[in-house]
Protein backbone atom coordinates (compact mmCIF):
# COMPACT_ATOMS: atom_id res chain seq x y z
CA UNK A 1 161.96 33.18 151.18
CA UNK A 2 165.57 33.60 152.10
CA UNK A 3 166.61 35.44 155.34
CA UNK A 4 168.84 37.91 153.25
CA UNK A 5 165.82 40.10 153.04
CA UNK A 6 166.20 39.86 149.31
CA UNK A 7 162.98 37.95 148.09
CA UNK A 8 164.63 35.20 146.63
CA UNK A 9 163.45 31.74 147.14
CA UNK A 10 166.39 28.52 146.87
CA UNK A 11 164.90 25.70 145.10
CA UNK A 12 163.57 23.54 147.89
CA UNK A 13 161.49 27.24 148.81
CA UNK A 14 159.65 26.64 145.37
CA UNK A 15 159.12 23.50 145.49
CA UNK A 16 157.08 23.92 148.82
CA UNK A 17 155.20 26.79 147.13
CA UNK A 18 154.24 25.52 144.15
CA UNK A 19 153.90 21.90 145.16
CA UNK A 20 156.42 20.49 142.42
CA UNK A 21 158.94 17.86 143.55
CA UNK A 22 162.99 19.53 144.12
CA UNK A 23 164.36 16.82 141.23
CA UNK A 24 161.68 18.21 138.70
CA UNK A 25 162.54 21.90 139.25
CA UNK A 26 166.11 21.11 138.93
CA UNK A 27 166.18 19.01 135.78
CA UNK A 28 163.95 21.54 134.30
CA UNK A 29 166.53 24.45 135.52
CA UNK A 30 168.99 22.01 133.87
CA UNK A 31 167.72 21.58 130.90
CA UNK A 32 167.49 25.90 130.22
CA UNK A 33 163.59 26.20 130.65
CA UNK A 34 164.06 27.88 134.44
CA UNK A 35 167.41 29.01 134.65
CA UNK A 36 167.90 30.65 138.46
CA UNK A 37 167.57 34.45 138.41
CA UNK A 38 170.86 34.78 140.79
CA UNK A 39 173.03 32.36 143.47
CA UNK A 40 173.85 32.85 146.39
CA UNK A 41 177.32 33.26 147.68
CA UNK A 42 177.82 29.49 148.21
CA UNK A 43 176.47 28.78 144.82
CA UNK A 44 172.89 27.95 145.05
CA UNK A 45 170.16 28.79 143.17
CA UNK A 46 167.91 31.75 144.08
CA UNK A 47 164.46 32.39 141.91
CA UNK A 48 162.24 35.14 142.30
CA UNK A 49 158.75 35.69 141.60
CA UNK A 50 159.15 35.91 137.88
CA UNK A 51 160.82 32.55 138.68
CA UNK A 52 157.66 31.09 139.89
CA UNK A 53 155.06 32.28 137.57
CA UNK A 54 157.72 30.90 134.50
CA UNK A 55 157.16 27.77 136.75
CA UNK A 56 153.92 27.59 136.20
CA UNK A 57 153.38 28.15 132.89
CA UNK A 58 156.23 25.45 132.11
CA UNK A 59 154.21 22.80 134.49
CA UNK A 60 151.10 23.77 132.30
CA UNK A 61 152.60 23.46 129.31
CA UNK A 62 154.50 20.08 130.23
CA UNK A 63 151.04 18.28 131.49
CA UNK A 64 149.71 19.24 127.96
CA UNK A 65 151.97 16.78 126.58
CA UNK A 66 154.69 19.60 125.27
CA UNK A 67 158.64 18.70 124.86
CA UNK A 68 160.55 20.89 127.02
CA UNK A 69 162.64 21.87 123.42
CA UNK A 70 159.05 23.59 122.18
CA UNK A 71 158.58 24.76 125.96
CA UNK A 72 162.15 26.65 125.59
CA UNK A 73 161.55 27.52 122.35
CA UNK A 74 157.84 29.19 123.79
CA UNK A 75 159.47 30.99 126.75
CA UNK A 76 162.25 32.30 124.47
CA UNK A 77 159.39 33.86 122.27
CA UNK A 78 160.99 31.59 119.14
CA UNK A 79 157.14 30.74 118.76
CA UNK A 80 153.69 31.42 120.14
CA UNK A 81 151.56 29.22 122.44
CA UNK A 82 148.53 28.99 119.96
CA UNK A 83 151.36 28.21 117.52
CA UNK A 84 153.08 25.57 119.39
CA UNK A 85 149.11 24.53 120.38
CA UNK A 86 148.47 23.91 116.99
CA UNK A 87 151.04 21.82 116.14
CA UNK A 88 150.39 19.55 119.11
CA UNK A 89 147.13 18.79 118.36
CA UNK A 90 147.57 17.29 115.12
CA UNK A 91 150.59 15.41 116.86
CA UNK A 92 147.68 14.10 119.25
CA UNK A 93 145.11 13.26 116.31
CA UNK A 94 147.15 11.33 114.86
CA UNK A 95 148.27 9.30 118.03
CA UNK A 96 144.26 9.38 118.79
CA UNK A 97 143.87 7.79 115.16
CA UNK A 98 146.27 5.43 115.62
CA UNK A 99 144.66 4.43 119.68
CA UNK A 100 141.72 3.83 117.55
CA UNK A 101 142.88 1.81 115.04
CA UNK A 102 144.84 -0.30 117.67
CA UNK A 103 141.51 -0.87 119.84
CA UNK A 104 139.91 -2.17 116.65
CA UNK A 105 142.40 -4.48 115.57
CA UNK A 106 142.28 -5.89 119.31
CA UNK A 107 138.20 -5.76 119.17
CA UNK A 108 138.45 -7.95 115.99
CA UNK A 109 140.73 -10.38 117.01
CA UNK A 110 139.00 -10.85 120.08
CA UNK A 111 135.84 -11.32 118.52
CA UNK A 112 136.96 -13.46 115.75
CA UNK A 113 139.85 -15.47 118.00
CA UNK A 114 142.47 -14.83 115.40
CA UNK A 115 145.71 -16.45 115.23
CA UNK A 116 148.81 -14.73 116.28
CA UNK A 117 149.71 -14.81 111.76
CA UNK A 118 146.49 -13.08 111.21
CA UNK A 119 146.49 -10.70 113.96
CA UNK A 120 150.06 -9.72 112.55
CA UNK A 121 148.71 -9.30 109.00
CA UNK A 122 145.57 -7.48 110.28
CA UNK A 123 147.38 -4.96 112.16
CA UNK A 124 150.12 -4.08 109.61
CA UNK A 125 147.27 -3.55 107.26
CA UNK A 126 145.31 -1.52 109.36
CA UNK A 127 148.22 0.52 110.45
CA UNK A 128 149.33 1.17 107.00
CA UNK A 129 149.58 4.99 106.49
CA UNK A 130 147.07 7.08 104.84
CA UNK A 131 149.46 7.66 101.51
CA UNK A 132 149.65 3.85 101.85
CA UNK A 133 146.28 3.07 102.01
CA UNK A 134 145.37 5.23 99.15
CA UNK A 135 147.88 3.60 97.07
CA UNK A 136 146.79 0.24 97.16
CA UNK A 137 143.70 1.81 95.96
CA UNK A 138 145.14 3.40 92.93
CA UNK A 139 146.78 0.38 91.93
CA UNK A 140 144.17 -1.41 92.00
CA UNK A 141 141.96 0.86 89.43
CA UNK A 142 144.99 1.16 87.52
CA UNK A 143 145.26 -2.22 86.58
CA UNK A 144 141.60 -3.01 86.67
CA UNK A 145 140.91 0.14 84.15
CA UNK A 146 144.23 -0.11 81.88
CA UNK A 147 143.80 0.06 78.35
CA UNK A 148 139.85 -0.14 78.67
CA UNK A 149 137.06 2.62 78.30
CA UNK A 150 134.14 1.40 80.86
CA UNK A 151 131.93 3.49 78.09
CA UNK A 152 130.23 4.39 81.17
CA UNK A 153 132.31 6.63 83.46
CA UNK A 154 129.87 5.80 86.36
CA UNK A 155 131.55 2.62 86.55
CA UNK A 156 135.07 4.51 87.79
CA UNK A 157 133.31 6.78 89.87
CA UNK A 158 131.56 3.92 91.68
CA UNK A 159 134.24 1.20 91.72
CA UNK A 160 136.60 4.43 93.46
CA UNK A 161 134.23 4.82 95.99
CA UNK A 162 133.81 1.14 96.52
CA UNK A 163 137.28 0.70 97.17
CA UNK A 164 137.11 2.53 100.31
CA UNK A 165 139.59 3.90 102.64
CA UNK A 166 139.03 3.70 106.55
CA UNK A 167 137.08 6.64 108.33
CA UNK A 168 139.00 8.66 111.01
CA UNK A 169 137.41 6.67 113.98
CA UNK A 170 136.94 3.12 112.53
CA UNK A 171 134.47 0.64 114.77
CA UNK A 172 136.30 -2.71 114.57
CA UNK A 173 133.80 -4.06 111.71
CA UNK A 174 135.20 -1.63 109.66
CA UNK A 175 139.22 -2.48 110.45
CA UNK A 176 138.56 -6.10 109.81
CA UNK A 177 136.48 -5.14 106.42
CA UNK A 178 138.72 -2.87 105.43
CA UNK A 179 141.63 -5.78 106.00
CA UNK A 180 139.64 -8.06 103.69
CA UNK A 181 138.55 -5.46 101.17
CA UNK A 182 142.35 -4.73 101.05
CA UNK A 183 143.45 -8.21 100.40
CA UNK A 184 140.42 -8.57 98.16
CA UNK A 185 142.05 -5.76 95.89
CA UNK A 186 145.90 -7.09 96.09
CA UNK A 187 144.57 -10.78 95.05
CA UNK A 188 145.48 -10.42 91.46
CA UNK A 189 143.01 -13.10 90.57
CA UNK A 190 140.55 -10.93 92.13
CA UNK A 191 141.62 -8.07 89.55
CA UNK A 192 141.32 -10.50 86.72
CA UNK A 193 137.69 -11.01 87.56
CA UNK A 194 137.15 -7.00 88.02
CA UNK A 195 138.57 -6.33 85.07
CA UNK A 196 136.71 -8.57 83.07
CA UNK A 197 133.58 -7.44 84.31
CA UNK A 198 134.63 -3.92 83.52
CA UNK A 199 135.97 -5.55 79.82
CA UNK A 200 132.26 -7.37 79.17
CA UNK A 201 130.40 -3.34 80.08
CA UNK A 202 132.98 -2.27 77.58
CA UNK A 203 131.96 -3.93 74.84
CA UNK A 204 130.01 -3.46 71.84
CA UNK A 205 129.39 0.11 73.26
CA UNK A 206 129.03 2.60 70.44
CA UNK A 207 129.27 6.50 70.84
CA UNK A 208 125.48 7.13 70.88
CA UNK A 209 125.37 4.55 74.26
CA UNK A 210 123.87 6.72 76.71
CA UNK A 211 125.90 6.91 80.06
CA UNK A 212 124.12 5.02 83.03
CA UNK A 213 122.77 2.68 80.75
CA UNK A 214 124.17 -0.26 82.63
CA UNK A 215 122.57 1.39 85.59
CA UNK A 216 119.34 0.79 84.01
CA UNK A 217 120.11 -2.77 82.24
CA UNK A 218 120.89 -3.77 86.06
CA UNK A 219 117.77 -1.92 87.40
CA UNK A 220 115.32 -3.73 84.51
CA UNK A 221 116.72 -6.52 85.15
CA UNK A 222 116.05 -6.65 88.90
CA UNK A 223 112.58 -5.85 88.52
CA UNK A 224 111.36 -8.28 85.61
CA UNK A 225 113.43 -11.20 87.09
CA UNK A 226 111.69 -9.92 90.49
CA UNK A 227 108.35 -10.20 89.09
CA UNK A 228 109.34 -13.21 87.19
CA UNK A 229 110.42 -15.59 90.51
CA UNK A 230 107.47 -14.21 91.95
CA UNK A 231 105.24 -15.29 89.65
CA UNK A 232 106.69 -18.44 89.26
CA UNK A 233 108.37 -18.56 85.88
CA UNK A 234 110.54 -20.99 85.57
CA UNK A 235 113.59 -20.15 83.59
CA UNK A 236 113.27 -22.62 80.16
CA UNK A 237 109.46 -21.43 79.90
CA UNK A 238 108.20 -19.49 76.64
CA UNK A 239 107.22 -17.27 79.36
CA UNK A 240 110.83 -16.54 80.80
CA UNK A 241 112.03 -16.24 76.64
CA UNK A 242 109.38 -13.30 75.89
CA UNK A 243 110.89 -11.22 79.28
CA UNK A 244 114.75 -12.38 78.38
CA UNK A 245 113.88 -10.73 75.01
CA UNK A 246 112.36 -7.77 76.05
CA UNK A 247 115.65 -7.22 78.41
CA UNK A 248 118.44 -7.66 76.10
CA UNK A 249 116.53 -7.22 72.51
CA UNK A 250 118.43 -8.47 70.29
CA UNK A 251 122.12 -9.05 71.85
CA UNK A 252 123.67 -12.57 71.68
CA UNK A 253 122.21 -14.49 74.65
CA UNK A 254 125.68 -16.42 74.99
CA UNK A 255 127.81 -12.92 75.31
CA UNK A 256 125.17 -11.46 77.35
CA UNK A 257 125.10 -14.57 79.58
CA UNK A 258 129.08 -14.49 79.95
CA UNK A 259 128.52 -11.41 80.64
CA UNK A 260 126.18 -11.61 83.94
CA UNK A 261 127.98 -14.68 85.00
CA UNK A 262 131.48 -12.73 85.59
CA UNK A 263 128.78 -9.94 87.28
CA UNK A 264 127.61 -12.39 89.56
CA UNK A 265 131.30 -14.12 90.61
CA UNK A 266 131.11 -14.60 94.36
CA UNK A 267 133.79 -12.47 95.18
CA UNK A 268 132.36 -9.45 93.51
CA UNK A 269 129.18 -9.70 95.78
CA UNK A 270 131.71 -9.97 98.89
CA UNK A 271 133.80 -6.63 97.69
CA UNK A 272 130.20 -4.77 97.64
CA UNK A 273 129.32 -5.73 100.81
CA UNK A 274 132.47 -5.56 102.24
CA UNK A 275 132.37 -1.53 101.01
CA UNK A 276 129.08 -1.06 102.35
CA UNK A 277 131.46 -1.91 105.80
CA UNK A 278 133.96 0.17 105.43
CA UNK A 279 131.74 3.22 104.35
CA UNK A 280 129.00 3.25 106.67
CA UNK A 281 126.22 2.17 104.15
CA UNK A 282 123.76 -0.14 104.72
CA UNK A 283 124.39 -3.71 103.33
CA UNK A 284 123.73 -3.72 99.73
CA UNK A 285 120.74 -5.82 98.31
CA UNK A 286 121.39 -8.96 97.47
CA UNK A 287 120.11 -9.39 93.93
CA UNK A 288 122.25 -12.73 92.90
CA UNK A 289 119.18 -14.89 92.88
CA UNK A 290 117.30 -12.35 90.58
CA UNK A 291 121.01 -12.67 88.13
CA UNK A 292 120.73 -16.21 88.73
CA UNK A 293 117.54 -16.68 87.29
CA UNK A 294 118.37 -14.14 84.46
CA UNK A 295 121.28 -16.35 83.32
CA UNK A 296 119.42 -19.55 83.74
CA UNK A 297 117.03 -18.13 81.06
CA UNK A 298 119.46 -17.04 78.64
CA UNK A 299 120.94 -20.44 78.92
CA UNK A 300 117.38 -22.20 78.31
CA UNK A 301 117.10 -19.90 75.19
CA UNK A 302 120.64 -20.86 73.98
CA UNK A 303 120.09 -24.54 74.49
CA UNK A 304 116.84 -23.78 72.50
């Protein structure tokens, strides 16, 4: 305290009490947030007990990460502490999210030793925005799905969540899927191949087509080709005709063969896994082999 007998304290006074260096107090006096309750007669700033406790609660607020424009703004009563909270800690999720996404970018080129190009190219699309991210996505189904009706609306709902965005804490496998998944979708000769696929379930599909019925073409597939390699039967056998005719009935073997060939295009196999990634999922099964044989059979029956 002074020796005036008043109670005031000058500014090195609070520093000692309070443990805050002189230059702090006084740039924070400067700036508005602690303005000195008096001065002396030669000018220099006194602060009473008021003075300290305001201290305090401007030190707390400052270590939480706050400006000192929402601290004034706080100890004006312009706003609320809860409200001023609040705003903060989105500020810090989204600096968390993008820590995170950083840290995975750096885990992935360290694991893969990328090149200074695809480090660049990995990190701007992994720090591409949320609004960004999504849009790629859209653009993609809105060129895959112009002009055609799937028939089977499963197909949209599926290929959307295929085309996966990044979770809020990404490990760096799903960053560097994500990366690929997103180049995947912006190679436009990757969108020609989706969008035939989508064309071939299209086709031929009257109104009384059930939905999901590709869902269960797929799933009768898998199992008699399954039984089929198990057993054994090869692919230009009478055997292998009698199951490829109790699969498709009577549709053209050629159009149905087209048909599984686009289905089983590399690249399509590497966007499903690379979703399974980026969602969380487990890897999908790898039924190619199974397709494969399926196609093989149709051809034996053609060339037949």
């Amino acid at each position: 305290m002074t020796d005036d007998g008043t109670g005031f304290m000058t500014i090195g006074e609070l520093a000692r009490s309070t443990g805050l260096p002189v230059r702090t107090i006084r740039y924070w006096s400067d700036e508005g947030a602690l303005p000195p309750h008096t001065r002396s007669a030669g000018g220099y700033r006194l602060y009473d007990a008021a003075s300290a406790a305001r201290l305090e609660l401007i030190r707390t607020l400052r270590e939480l990460g706050l400006g000192l424009d929402a601290v004034r703004r706080v100890l004006a009563g312009e706003t609320t502490v809860a409200q001023v909270a609040a705003v903060h800690v989105s500020a810090l999720d989204a600096q968390i999210g993008a820590l995170r996404v950083t840290r995975a970018v750096l885990s992935t080129v360290a694991r893969r030793g990328s090149t200074a190009e695809e480090m660049t190219l990995m990190n701007k699309l992994a720090r591409l925005s949320t609004t960004e991210r999504r849009r790629i996505i859209e653009d993609f189904m809105a060129e895959v799905f112009a002009g055609v009706d799937p028939g089977d609306p499963d197909i949209r709902t599926r290929l959307r969540f295929a085309a996966a965005d990044l979770p809020d804490d990404p490990t760096s496998e799903q960053v560097d899927a994500w990366v690929e998944l997103a180049e995947l979708m912006q190679d436009p000769e990757f969108r020609v191949t989706m969008r035939r696929m989508i064309e071939f379930n299209a086709a031929d599909r009257g109104a009384d087509v059930p939905t999901s019925s590709s869902l269960r073409f797929v799933s009768r597939l898998v199992q008699l080709a399954g039984d089929a390699l198990r057993e054994g039967v090869e692919p230009d056998s009478p055997r292998a005709g009698d199951i490829v005719r109790g699969l498709i009935g009577d549709a053209d073997p050629d159009v149905v063969r087209e048909r599984l060939t686009a289905v089983t295009d590399v690249r399509l196999a590497r966007y499903r896994e690379l979703s399974a990634i980026v969602n969380g999922l487990e890897p999908p099964a790898d039924h190619q082999e199974r397709f494969r044989w399926v196609v093989a059979a149709l051809g034996a029956r053609t060339a037949g």
